[in-house]
C-alpha atoms as a PDB file:
ATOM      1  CA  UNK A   1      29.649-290.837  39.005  1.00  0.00           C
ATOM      2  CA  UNK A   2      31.892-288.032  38.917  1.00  0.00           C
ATOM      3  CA  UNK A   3      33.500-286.354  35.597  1.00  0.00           C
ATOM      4  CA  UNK A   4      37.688-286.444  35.463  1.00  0.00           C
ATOM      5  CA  UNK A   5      38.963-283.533  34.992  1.00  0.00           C
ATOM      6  CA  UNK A   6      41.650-282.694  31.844  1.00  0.00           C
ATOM      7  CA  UNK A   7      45.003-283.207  32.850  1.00  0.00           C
ATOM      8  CA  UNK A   8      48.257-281.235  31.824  1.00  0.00           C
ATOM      9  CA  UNK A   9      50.129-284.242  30.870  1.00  0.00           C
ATOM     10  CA  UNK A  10      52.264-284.469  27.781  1.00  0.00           C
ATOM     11  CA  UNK A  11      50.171-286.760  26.441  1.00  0.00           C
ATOM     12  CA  UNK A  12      46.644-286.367  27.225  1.00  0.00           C
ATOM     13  CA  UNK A  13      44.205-289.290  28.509  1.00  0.00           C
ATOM     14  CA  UNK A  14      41.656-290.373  26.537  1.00  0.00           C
ATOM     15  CA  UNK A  15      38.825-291.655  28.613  1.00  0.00           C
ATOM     16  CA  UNK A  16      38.301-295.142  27.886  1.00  0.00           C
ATOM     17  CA  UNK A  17      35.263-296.909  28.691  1.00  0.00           C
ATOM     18  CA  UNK A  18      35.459-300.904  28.562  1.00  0.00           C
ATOM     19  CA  UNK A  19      31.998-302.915  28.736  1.00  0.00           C
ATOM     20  CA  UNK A  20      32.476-306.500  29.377  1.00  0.00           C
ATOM     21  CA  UNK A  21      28.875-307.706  27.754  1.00  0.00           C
ATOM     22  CA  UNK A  22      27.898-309.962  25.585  1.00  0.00           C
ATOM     23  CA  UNK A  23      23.974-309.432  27.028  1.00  0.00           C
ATOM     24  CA  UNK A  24      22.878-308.040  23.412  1.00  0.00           C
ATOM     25  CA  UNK A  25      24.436-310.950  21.046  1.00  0.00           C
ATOM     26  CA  UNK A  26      24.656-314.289  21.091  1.00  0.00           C
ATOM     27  CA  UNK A  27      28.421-315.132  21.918  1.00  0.00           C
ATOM     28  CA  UNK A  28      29.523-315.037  25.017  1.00  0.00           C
ATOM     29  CA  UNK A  29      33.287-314.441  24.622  1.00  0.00           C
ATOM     30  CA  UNK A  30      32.637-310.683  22.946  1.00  0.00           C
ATOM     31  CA  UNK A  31      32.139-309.527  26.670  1.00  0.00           C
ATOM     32  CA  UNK A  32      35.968-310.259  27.160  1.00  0.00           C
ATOM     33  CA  UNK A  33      37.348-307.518  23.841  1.00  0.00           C
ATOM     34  CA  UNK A  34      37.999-304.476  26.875  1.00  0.00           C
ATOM     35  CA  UNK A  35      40.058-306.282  29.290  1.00  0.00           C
ATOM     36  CA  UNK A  36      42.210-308.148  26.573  1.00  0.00           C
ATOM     37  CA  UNK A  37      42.541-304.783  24.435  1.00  0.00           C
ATOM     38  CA  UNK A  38      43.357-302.714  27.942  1.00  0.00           C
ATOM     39  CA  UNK A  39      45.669-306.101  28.435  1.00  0.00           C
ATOM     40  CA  UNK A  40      47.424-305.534  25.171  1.00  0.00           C
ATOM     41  CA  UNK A  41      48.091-302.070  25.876  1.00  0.00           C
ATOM     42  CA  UNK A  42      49.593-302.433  29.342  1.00  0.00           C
ATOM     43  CA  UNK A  43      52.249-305.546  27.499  1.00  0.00           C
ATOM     44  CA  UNK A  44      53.468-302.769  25.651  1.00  0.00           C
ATOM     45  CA  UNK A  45      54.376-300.066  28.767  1.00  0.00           C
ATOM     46  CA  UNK A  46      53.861-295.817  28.346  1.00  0.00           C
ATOM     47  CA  UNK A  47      57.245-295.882  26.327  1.00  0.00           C
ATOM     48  CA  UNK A  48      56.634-297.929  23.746  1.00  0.00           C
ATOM     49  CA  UNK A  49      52.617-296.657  23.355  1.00  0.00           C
ATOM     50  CA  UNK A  50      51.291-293.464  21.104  1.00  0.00           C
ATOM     51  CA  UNK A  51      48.436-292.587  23.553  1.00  0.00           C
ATOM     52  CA  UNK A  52      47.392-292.514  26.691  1.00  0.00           C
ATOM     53  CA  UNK A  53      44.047-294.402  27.700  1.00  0.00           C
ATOM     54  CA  UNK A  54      42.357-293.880  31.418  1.00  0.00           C
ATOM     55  CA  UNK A  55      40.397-296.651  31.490  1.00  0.00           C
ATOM     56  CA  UNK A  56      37.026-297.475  33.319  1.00  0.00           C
ATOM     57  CA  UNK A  57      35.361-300.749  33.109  1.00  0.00           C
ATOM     58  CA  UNK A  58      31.783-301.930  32.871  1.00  0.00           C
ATOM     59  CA  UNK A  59      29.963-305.153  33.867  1.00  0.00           C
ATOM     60  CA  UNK A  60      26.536-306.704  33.386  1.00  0.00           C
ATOM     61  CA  UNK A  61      24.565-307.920  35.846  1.00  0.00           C
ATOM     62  CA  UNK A  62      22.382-311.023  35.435  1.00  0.00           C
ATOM     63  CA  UNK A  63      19.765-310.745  38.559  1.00  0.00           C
ATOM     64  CA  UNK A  64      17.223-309.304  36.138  1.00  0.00           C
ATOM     65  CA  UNK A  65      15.662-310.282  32.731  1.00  0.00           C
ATOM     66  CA  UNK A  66      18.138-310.216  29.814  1.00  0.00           C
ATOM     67  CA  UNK A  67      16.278-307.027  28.525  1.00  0.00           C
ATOM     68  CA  UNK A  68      16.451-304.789  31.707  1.00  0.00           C
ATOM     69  CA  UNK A  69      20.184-305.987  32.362  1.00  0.00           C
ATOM     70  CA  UNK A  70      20.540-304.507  28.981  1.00  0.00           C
ATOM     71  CA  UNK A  71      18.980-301.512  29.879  1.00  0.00           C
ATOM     72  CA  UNK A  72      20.689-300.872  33.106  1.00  0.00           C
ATOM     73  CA  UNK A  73      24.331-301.144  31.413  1.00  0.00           C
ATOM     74  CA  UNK A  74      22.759-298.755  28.505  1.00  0.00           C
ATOM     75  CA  UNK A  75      22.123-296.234  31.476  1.00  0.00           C
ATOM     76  CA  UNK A  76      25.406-296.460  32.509  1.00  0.00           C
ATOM     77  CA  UNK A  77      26.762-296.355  29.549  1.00  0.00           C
ATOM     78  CA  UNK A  78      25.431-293.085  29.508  1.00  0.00           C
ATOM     79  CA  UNK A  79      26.470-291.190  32.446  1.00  0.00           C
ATOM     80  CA  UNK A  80      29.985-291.435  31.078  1.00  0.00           C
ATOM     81  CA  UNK A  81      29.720-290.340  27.938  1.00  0.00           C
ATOM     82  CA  UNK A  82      26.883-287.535  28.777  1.00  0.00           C
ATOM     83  CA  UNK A  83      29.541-286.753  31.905  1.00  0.00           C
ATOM     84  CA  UNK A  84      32.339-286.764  28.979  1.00  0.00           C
ATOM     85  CA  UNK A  85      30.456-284.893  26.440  1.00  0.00           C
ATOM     86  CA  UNK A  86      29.948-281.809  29.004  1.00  0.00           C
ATOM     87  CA  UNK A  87      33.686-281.828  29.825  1.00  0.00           C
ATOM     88  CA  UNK A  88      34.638-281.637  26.149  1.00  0.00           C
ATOM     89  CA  UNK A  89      36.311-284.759  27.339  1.00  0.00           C
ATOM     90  CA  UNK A  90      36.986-287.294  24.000  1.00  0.00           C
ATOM     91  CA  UNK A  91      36.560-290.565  25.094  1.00  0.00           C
ATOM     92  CA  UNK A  92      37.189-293.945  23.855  1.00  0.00           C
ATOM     93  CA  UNK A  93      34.138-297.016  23.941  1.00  0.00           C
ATOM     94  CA  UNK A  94      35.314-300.963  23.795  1.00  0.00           C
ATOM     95  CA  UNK A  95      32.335-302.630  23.579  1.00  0.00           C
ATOM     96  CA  UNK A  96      31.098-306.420  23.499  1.00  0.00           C
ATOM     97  CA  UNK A  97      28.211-306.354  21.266  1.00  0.00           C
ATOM     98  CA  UNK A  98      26.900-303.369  19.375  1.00  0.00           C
ATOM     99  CA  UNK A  99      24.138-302.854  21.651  1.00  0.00           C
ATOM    100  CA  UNK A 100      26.104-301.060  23.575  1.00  0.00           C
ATOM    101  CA  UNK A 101      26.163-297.987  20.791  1.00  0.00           C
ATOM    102  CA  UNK A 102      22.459-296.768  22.052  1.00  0.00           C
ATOM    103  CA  UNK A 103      23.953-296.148  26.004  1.00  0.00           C
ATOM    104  CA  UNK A 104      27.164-294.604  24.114  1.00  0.00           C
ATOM    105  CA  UNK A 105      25.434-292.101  21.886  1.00  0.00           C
ATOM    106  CA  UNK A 106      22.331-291.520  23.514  1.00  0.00           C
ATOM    107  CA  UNK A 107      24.710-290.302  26.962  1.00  0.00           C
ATOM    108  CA  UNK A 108      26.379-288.060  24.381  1.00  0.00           C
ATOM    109  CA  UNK A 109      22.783-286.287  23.082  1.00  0.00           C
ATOM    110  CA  UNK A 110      21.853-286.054  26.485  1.00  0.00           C
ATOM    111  CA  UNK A 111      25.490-284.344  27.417  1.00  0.00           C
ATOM    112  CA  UNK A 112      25.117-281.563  24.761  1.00  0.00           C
ATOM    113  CA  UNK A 113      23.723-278.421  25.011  1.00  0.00           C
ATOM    114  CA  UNK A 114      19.983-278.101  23.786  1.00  0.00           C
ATOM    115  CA  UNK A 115      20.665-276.088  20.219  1.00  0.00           C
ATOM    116  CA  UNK A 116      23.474-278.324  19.536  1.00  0.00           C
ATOM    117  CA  UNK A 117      23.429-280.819  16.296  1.00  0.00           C
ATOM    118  CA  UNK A 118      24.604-284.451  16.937  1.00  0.00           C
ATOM    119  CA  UNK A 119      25.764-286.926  13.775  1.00  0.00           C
ATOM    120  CA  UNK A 120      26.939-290.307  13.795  1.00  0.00           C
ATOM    121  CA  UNK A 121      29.377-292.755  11.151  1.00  0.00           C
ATOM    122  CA  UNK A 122      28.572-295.650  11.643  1.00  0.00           C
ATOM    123  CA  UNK A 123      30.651-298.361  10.330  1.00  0.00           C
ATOM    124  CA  UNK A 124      29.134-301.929  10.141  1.00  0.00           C
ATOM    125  CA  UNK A 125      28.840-305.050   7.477  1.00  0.00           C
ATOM    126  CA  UNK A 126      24.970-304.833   9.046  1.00  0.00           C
ATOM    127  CA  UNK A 127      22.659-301.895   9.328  1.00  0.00           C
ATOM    128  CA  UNK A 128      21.239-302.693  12.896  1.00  0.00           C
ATOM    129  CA  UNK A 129      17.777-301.083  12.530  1.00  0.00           C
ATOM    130  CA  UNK A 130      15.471-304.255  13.800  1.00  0.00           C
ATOM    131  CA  UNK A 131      13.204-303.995  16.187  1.00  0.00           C
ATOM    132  CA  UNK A 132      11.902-306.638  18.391  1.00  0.00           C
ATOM    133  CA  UNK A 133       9.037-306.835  16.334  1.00  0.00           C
ATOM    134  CA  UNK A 134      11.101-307.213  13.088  1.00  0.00           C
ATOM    135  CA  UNK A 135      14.176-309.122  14.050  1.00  0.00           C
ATOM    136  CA  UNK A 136      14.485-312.556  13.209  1.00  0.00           C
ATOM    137  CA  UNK A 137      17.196-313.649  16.218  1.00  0.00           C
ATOM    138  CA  UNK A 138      15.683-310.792  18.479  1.00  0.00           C
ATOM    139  CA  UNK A 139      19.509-310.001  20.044  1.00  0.00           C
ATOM    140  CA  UNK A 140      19.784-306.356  20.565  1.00  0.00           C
ATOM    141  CA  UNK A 141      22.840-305.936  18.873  1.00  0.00           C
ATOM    142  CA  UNK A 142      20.753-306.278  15.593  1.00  0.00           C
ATOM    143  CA  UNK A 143      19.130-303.058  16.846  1.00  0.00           C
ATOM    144  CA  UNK A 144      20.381-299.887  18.147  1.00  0.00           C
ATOM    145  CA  UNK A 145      20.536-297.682  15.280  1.00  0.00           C
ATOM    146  CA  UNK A 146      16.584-297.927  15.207  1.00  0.00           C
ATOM    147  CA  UNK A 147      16.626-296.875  19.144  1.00  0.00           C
ATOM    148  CA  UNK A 148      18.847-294.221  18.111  1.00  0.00           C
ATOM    149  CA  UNK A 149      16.281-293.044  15.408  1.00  0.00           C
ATOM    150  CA  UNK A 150      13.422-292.577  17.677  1.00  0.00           C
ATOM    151  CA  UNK A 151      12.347-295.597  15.584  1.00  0.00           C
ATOM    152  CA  UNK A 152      11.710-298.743  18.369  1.00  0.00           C
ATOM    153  CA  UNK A 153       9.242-300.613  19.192  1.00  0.00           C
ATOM    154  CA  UNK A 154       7.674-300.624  22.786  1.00  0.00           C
ATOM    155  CA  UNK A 155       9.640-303.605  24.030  1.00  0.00           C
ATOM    156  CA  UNK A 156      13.132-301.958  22.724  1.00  0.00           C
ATOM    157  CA  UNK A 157      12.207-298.382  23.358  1.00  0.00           C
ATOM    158  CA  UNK A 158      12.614-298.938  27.419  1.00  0.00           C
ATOM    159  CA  UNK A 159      16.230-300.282  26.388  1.00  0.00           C
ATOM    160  CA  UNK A 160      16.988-296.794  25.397  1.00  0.00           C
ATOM    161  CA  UNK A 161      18.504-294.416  28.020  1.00  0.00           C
ATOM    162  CA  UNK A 162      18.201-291.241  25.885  1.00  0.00           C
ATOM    163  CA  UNK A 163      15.910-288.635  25.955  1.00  0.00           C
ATOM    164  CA  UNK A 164      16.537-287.422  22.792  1.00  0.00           C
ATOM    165  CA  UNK A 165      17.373-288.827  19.138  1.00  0.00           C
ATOM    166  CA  UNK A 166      19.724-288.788  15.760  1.00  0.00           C
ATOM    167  CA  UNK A 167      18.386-287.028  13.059  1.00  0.00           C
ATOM    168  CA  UNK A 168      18.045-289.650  10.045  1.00  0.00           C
ATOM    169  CA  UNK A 169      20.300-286.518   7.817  1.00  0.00           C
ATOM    170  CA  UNK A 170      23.079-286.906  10.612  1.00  0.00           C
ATOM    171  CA  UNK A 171      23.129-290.230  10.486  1.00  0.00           C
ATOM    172  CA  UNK A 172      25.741-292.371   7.636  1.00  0.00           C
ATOM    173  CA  UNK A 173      26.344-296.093   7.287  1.00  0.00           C
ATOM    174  CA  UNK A 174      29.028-296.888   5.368  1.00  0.00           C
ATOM    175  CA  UNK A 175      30.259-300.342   4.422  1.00  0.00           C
ATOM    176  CA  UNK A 176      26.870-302.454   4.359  1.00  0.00           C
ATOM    177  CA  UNK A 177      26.529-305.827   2.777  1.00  0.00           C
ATOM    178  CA  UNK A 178      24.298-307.713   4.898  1.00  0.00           C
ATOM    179  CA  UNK A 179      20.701-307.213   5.858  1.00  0.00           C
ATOM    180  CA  UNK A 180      17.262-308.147   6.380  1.00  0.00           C
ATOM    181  CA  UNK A 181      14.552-306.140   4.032  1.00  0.00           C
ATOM    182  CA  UNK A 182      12.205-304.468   6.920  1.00  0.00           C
ATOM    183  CA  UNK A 183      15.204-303.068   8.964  1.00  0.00           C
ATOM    184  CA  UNK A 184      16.505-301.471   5.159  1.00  0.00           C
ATOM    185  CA  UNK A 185      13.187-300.107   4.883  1.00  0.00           C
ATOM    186  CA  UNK A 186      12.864-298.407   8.277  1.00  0.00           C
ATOM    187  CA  UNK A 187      16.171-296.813   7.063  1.00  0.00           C
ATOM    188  CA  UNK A 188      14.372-295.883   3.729  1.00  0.00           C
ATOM    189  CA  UNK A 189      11.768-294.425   5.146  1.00  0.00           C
ATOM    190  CA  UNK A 190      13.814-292.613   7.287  1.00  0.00           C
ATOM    191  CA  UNK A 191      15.742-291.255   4.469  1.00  0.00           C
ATOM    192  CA  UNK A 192      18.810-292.282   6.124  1.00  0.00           C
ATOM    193  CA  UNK A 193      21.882-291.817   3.677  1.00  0.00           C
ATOM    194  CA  UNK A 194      23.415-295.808   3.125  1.00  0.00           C
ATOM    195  CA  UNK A 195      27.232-297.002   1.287  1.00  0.00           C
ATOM    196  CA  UNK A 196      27.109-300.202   0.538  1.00  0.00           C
ATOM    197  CA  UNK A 197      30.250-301.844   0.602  1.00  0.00           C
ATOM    198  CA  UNK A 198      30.352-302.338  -3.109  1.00  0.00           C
ATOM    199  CA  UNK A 199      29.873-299.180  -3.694  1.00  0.00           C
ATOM    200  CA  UNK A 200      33.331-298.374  -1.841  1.00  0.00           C
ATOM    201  CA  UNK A 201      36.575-298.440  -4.130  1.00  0.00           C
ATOM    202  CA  UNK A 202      38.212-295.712  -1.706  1.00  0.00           C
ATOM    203  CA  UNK A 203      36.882-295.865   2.330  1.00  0.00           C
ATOM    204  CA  UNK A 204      39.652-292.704   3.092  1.00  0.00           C
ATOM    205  CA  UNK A 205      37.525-290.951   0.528  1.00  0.00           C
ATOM    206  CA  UNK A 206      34.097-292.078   1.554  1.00  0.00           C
ATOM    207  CA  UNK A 207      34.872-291.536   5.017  1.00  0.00           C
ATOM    208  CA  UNK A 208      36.333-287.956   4.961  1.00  0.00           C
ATOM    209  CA  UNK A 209      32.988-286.562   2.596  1.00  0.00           C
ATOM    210  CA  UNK A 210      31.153-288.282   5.899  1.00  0.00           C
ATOM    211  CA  UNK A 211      32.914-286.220   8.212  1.00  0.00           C
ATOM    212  CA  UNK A 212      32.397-283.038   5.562  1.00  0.00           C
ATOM    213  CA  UNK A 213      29.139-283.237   5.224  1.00  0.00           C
ATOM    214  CA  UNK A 214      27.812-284.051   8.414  1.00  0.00           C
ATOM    215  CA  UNK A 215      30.345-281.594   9.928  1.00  0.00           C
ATOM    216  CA  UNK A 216      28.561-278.683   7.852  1.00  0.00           C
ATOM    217  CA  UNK A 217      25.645-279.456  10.005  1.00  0.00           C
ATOM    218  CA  UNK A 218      26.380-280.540  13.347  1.00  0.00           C
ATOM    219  CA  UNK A 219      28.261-279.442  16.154  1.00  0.00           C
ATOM    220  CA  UNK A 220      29.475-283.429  17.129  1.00  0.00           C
ATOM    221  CA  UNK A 221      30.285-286.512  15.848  1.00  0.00           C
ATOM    222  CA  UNK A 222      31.247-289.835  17.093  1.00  0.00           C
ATOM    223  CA  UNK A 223      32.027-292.702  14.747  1.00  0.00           C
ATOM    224  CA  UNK A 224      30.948-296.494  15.632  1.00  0.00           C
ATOM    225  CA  UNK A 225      32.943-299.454  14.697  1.00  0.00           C
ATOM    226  CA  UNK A 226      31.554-302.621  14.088  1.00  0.00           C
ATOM    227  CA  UNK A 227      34.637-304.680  13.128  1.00  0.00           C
ATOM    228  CA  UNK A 228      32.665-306.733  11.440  1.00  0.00           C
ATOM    229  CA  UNK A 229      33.167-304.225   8.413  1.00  0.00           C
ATOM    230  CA  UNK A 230      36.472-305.515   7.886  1.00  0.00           C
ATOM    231  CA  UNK A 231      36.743-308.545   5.453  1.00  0.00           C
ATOM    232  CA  UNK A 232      37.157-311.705   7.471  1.00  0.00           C
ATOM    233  CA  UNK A 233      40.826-312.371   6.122  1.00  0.00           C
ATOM    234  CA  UNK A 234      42.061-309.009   8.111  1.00  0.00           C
ATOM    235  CA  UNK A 235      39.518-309.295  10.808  1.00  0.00           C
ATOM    236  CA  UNK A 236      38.735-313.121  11.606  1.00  0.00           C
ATOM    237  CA  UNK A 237      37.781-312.351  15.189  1.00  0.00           C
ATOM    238  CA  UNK A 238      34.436-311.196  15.433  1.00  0.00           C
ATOM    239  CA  UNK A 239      31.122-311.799  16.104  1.00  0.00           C
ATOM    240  CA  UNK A 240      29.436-311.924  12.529  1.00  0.00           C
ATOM    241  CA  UNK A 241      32.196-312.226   9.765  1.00  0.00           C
ATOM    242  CA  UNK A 242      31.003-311.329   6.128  1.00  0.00           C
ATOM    243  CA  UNK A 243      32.417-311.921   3.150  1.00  0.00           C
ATOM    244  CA  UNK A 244      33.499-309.025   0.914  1.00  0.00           C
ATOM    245  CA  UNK A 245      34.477-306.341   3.435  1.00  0.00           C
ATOM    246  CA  UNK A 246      37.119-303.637   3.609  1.00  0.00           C
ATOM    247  CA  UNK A 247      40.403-303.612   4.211  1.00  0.00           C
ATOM    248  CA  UNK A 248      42.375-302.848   7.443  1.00  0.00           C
ATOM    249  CA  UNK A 249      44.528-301.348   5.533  1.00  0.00           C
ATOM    250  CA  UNK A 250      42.167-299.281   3.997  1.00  0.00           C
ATOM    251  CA  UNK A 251      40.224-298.494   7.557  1.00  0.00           C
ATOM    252  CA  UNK A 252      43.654-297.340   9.288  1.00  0.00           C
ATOM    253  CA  UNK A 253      44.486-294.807   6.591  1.00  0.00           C
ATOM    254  CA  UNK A 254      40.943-293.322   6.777  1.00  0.00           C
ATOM    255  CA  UNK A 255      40.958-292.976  10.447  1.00  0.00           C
ATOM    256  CA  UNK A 256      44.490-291.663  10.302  1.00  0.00           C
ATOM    257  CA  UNK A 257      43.340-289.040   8.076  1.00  0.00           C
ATOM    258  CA  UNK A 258      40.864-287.798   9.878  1.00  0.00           C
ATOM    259  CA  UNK A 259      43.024-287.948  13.429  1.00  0.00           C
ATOM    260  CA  UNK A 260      41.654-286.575  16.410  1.00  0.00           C
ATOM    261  CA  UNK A 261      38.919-284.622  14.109  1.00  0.00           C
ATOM    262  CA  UNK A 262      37.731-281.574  16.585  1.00  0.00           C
ATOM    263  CA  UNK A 263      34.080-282.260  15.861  1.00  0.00           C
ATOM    264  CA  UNK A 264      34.462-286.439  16.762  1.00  0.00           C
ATOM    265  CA  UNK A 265      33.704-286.435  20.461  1.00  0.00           C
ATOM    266  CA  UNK A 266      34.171-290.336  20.560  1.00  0.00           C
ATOM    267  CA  UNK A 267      35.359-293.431  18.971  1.00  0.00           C
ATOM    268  CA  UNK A 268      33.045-296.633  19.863  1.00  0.00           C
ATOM    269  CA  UNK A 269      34.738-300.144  18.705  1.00  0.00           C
ATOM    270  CA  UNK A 270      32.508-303.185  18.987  1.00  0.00           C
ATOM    271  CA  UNK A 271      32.042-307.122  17.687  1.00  0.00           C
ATOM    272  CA  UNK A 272      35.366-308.533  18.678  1.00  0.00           C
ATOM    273  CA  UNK A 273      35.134-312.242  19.322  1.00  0.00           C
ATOM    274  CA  UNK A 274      38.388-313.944  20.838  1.00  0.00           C
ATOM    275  CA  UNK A 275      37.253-317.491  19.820  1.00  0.00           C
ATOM    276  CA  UNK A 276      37.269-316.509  16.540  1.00  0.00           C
ATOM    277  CA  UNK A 277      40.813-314.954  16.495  1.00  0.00           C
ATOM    278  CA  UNK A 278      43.675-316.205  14.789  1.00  0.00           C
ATOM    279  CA  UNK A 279      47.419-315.376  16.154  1.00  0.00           C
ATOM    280  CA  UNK A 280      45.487-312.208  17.737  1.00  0.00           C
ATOM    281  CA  UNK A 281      45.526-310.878  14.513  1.00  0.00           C
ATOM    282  CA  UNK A 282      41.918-308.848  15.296  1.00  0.00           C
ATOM    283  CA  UNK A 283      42.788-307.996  18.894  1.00  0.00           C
ATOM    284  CA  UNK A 284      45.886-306.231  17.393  1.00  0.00           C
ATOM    285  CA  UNK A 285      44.236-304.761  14.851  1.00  0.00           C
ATOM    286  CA  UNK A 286      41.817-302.827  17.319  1.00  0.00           C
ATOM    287  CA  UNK A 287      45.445-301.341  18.863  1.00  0.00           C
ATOM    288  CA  UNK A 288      45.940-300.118  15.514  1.00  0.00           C
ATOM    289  CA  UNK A 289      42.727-298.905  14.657  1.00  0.00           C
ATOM    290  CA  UNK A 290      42.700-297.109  18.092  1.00  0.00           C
ATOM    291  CA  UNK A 291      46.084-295.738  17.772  1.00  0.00           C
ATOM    292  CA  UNK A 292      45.365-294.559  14.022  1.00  0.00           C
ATOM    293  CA  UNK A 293      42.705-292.065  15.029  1.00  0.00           C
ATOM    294  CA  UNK A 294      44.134-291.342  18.840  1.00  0.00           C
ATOM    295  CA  UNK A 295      47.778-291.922  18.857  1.00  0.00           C
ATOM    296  CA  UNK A 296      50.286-289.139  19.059  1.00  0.00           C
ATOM    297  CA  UNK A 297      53.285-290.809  17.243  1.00  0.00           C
ATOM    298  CA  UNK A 298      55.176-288.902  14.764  1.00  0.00           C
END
């Protein structure tokens, strides 16, 4: 693949990958959250948007075993963002499932330059750090901050296409409130830094000492939305819906606070399950979240 070049336009493009997969969870209709999203941009027309998205889209391919289709798309997941991270290019990620987040991140460690620091928000009712060996479902999308780690197993490690890893110090996850006990103690272990989701009375607040503090110390961030972090009752389409989440409200004025951040190289959004929906109350809500942290409207 070939890197696109910045434009002069007004309003610049935001890359915008879309991967139509579901290959990590166990829903089908997650696979379909790019094209509706890109869909629900295009009803509105460039006059009536805040941003400009230049979209690209990904597809699975079933010829292979779950696990290496998951792998391929991973891969090229990667030369996107790697391609992206090189250009200075910030780029926007619609997954299906959160599997998708180790081809997203690990392309974007393999993109910088060797001294540089990488850190990553992630935002998720679930902390993702199974590994085949410890998952109880064994669907990938229970999984990729433990690939991200350094911390899989031999079956998921091959699923991986970086060559490099997070630091467990440049790594937050903020809004946690359901989990199995041996994925919380590989995160332990790791000393990675965890905010539970009762432990949040202000996510603007939480969120911008994440960006401080990991900003003192690395050169690049990206931030990963599950949406299953929002409470069902703002958020009722997505894959796995817990009780007792945030806000939208609250998750739009944190992103908007921290608005096209110059250390954020990319926003990932992930878990959105059309069956689910109600009124397209979710599928909207990803326009907004989008628009909060990319948008140019005054």
């Amino acid at each position: 693949m070939r890197c696109h070049p910045r434009t002069n336009n007004i309003m610049a493009n935001i890359q915008t990958l879309g991967i139509a997969s579901c290959l990590g969870g166990p829903i089908p209709s997650c696979g379909y959250a790019a094209e509706m999203l890109r869909d629900e941009f295009a009803r509105q027309g460039p006059r009536q948007t805040c941003l400009a998205l230049q979209w690209h889209m990904l597809y699975p391919e079933h010829q292979r075993s779950k696990e290496e289709n998951i792998a391929k798309l991973d891969r090229s997941i990667s030369l996107y963002t790697a391609c992206w991270t090189k250009e200075r290019l910030p780029f926007l990620i619609i997954g299906g499932d959160h599997s998708c987040a180790m081809g997203t991140w690990g392309g974007v460690i393999n993109g910088l330059p060797q001294s540089a620091n990488f850190g990553l928000i992630w935002l998720d009712a679930h902390m993702d750090a199974h590994t085949f060996a410890t998952s109880p479902s064994g669907n990938v999308h229970g999984m990729p901050v433990a690939a991200l780690l350094g911390k899989a197993d031999d079956r998921l490690a091959p699923l991986y296409p970086g060559c490099k890893f997070i630091k467990p110090e440049n790594l937050i996850l903020i809004g946690v409130r359901d989990f199995e006990n041996k994925e919380c103690d590989l995160l332990k272990q790791a000393s990675v830094p965890i905010v539970y989701a009762d432990q949040i009375d202000d996510l603007a607040r939480v969120l911008v000492a994440a960006i401080d503090n990991i900003g003192r110390f690395c050169d690049f961030m990206g931030i990963s939305i599950d949406l299953d972090i929002i409470d069902p009752e703002d958020a009722p389409g997505v894959e796995t819906p817990v009780p007792g989440g945030i806000r939208a409200s609250q998750l739009i004025r944190a992103l908007s606070l921290i608005h096209r951040h110059p250390q954020v190289c990319g926003l990932e959004i992930t878990e959105f399950n059309p069956e689910q929906d109600k009124d397209n109350k979710t599928l909207r809500l990803m326009k907004d979240i989008v628009e909060a942290f990319y948008g140019d409207c005054e």
